[in-house]
N, C-alpha and C. Protein backbone atom coordinates (compact mmCIF):
# COMPACT_ATOMS: atom_id res chain seq x y z
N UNK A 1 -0.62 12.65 22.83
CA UNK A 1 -0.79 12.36 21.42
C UNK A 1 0.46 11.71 20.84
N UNK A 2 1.81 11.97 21.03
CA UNK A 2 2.94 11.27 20.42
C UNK A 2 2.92 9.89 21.08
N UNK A 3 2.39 9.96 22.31
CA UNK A 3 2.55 8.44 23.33
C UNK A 3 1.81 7.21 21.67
N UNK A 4 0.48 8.41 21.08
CA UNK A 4 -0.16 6.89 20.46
C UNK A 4 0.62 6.85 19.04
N UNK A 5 0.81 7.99 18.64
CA UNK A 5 1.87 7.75 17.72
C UNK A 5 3.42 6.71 17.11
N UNK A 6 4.08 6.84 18.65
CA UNK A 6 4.87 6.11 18.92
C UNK A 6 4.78 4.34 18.53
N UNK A 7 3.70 4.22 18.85
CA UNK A 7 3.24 2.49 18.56
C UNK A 7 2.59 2.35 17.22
N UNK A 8 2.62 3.40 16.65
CA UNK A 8 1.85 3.35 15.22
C UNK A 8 3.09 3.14 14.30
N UNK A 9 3.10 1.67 13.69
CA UNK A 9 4.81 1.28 12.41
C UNK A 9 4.26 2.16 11.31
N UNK A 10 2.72 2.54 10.81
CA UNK A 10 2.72 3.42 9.65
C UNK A 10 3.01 4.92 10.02
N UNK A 11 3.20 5.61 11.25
CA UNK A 11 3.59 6.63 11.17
C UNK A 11 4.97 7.17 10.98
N UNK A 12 4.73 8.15 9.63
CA UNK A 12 6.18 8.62 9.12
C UNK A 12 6.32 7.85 7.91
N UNK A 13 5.45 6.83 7.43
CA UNK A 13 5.90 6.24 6.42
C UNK A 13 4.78 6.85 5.06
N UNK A 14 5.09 7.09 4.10
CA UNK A 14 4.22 7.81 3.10
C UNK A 14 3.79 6.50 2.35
N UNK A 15 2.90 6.92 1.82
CA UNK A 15 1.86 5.71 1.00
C UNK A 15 2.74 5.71 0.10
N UNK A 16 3.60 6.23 -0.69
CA UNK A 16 4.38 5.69 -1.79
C UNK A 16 5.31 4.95 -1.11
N UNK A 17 6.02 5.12 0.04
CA UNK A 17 6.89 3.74 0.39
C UNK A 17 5.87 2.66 0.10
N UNK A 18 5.01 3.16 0.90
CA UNK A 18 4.97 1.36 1.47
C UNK A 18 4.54 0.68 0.10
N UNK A 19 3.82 1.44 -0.88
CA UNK A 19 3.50 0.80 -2.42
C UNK A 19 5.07 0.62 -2.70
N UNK A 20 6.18 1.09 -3.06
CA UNK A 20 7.42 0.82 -3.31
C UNK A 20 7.61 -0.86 -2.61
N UNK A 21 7.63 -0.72 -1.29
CA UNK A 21 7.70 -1.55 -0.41
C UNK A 21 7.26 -2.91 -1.31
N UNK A 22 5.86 -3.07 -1.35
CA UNK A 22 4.96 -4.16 -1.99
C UNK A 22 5.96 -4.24 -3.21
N UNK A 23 5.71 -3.60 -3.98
CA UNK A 23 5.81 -3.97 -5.32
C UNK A 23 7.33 -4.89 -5.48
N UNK A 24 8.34 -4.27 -4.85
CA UNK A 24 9.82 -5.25 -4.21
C UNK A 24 9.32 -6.30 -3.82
N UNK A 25 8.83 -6.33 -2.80
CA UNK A 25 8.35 -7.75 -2.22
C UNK A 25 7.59 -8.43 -2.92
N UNK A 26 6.64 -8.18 -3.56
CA UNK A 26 6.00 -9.27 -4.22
C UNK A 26 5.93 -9.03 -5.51
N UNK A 27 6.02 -7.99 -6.27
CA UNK A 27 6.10 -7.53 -7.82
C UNK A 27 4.65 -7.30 -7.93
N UNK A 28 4.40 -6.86 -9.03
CA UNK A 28 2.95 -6.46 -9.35
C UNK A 28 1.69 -7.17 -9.34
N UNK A 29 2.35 -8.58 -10.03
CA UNK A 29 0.97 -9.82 -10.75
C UNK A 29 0.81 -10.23 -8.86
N UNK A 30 1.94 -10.60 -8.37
CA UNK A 30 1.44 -11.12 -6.67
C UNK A 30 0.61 -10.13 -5.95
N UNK A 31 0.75 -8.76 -6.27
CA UNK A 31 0.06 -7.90 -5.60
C UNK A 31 -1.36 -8.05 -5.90
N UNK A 32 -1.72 -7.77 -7.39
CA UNK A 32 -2.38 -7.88 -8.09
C UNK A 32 -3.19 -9.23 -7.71
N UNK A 33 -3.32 -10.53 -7.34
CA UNK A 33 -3.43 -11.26 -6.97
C UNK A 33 -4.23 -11.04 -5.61
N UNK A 34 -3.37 -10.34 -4.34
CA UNK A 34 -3.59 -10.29 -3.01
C UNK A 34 -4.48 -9.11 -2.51
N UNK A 35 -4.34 -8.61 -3.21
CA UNK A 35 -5.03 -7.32 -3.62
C UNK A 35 -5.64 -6.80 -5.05
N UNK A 36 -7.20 -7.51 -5.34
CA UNK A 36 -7.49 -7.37 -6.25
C UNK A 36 -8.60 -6.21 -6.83
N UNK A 37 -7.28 -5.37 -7.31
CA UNK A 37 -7.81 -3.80 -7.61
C UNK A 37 -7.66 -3.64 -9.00
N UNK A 38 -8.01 -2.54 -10.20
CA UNK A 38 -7.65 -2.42 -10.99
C UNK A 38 -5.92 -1.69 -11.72
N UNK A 39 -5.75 -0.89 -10.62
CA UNK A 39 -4.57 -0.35 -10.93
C UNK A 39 -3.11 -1.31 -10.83
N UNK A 40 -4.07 -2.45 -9.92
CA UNK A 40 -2.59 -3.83 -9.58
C UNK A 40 -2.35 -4.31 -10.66
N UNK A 41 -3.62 -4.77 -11.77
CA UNK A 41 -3.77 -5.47 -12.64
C UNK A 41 -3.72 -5.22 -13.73
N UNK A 42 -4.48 -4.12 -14.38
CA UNK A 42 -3.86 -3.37 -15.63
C UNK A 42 -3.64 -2.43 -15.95
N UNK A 43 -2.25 -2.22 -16.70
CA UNK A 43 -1.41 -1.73 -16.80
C UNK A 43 -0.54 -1.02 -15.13
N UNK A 44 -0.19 -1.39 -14.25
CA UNK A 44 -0.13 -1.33 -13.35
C UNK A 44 1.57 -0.55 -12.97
N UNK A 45 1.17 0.95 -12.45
CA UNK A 45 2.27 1.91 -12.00
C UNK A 45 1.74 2.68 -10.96
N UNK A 46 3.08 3.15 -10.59
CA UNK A 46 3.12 3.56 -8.56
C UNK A 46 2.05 4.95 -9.28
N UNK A 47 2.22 5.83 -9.69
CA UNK A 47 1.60 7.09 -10.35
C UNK A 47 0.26 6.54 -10.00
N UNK A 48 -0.54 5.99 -10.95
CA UNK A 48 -1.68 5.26 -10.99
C UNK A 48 -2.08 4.83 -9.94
N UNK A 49 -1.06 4.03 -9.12
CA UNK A 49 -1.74 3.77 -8.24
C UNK A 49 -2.01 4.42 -7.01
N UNK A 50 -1.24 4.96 -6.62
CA UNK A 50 -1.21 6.64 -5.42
C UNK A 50 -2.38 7.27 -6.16
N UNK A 51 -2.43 7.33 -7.36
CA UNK A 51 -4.38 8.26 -6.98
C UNK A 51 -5.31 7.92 -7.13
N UNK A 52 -5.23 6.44 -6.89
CA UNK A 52 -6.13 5.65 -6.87
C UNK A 52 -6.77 5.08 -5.19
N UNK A 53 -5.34 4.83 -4.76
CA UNK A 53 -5.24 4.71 -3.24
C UNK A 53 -6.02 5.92 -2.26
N UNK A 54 -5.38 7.49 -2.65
CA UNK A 54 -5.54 8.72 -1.71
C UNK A 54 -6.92 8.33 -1.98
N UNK A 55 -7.57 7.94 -2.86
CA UNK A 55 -9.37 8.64 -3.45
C UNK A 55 -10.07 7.27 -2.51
N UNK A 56 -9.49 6.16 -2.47
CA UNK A 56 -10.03 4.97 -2.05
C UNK A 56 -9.48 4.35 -0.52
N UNK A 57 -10.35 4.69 0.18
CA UNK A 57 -9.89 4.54 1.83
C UNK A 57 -10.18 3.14 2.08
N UNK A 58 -10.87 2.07 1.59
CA UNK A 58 -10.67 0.54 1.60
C UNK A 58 -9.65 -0.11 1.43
N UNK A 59 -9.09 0.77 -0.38
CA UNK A 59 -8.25 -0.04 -0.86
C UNK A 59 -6.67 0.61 -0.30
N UNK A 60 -6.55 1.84 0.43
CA UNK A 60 -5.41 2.33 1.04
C UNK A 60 -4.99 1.16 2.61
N UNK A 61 -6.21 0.83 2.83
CA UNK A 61 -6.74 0.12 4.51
C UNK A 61 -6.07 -0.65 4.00
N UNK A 62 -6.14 -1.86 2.91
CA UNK A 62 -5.86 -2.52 2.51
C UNK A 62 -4.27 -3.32 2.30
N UNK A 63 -4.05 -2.19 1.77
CA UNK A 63 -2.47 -1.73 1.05
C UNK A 63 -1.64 -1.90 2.63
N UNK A 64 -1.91 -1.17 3.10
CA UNK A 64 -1.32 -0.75 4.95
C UNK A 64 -1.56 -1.93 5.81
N UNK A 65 -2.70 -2.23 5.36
CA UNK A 65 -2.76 -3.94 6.54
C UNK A 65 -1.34 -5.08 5.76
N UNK A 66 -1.43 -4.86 4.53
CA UNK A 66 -0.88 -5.97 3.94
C UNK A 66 0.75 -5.62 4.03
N UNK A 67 0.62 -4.29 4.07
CA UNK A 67 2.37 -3.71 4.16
C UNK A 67 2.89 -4.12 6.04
N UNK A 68 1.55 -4.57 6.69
CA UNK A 68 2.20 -4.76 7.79
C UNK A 68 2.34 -5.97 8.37
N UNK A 69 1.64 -6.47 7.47
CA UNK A 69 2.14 -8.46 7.75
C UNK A 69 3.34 -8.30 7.14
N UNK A 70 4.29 -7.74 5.86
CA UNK A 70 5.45 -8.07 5.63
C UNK A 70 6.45 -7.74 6.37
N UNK A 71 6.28 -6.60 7.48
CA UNK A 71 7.19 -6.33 8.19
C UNK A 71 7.54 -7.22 9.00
């Protein structure tokens, strides 16, 4: 089980990094843009958006695919 772990870049990283992550890299309106959700777009904060993400397994898929093209 650690063997598949090991090759996994999201393990160890918490969904609020990698939203931290985004929002540095591209700021909100680009996110908002690339990812078109409501919490990107209005009024748009990490709070908001972490319980929006945990409840929504598309838009978390999402978030994590896109946090891993920037790496």
């Amino acid at each position: 089980m650690n063997q598949i772990q090991t090759n996994n870049p999201l393990h160890g990283v918490t969904l609020e990094a990698i939203l931290n992550h985004l929002v540095n890299y591209y700021g909100w309106e680009q996110l908002g843009i690339r990812i078109n959700i409501r919490c990107f777009n209005e009024t748009p904060s990490i709070k908001s958006s972490l319980v929006f993400l945990r409840k929504t397994a598309w838009a978390r898929k999402k978030v994590e695919e896109l946090y891993l093209e920037t790496l």
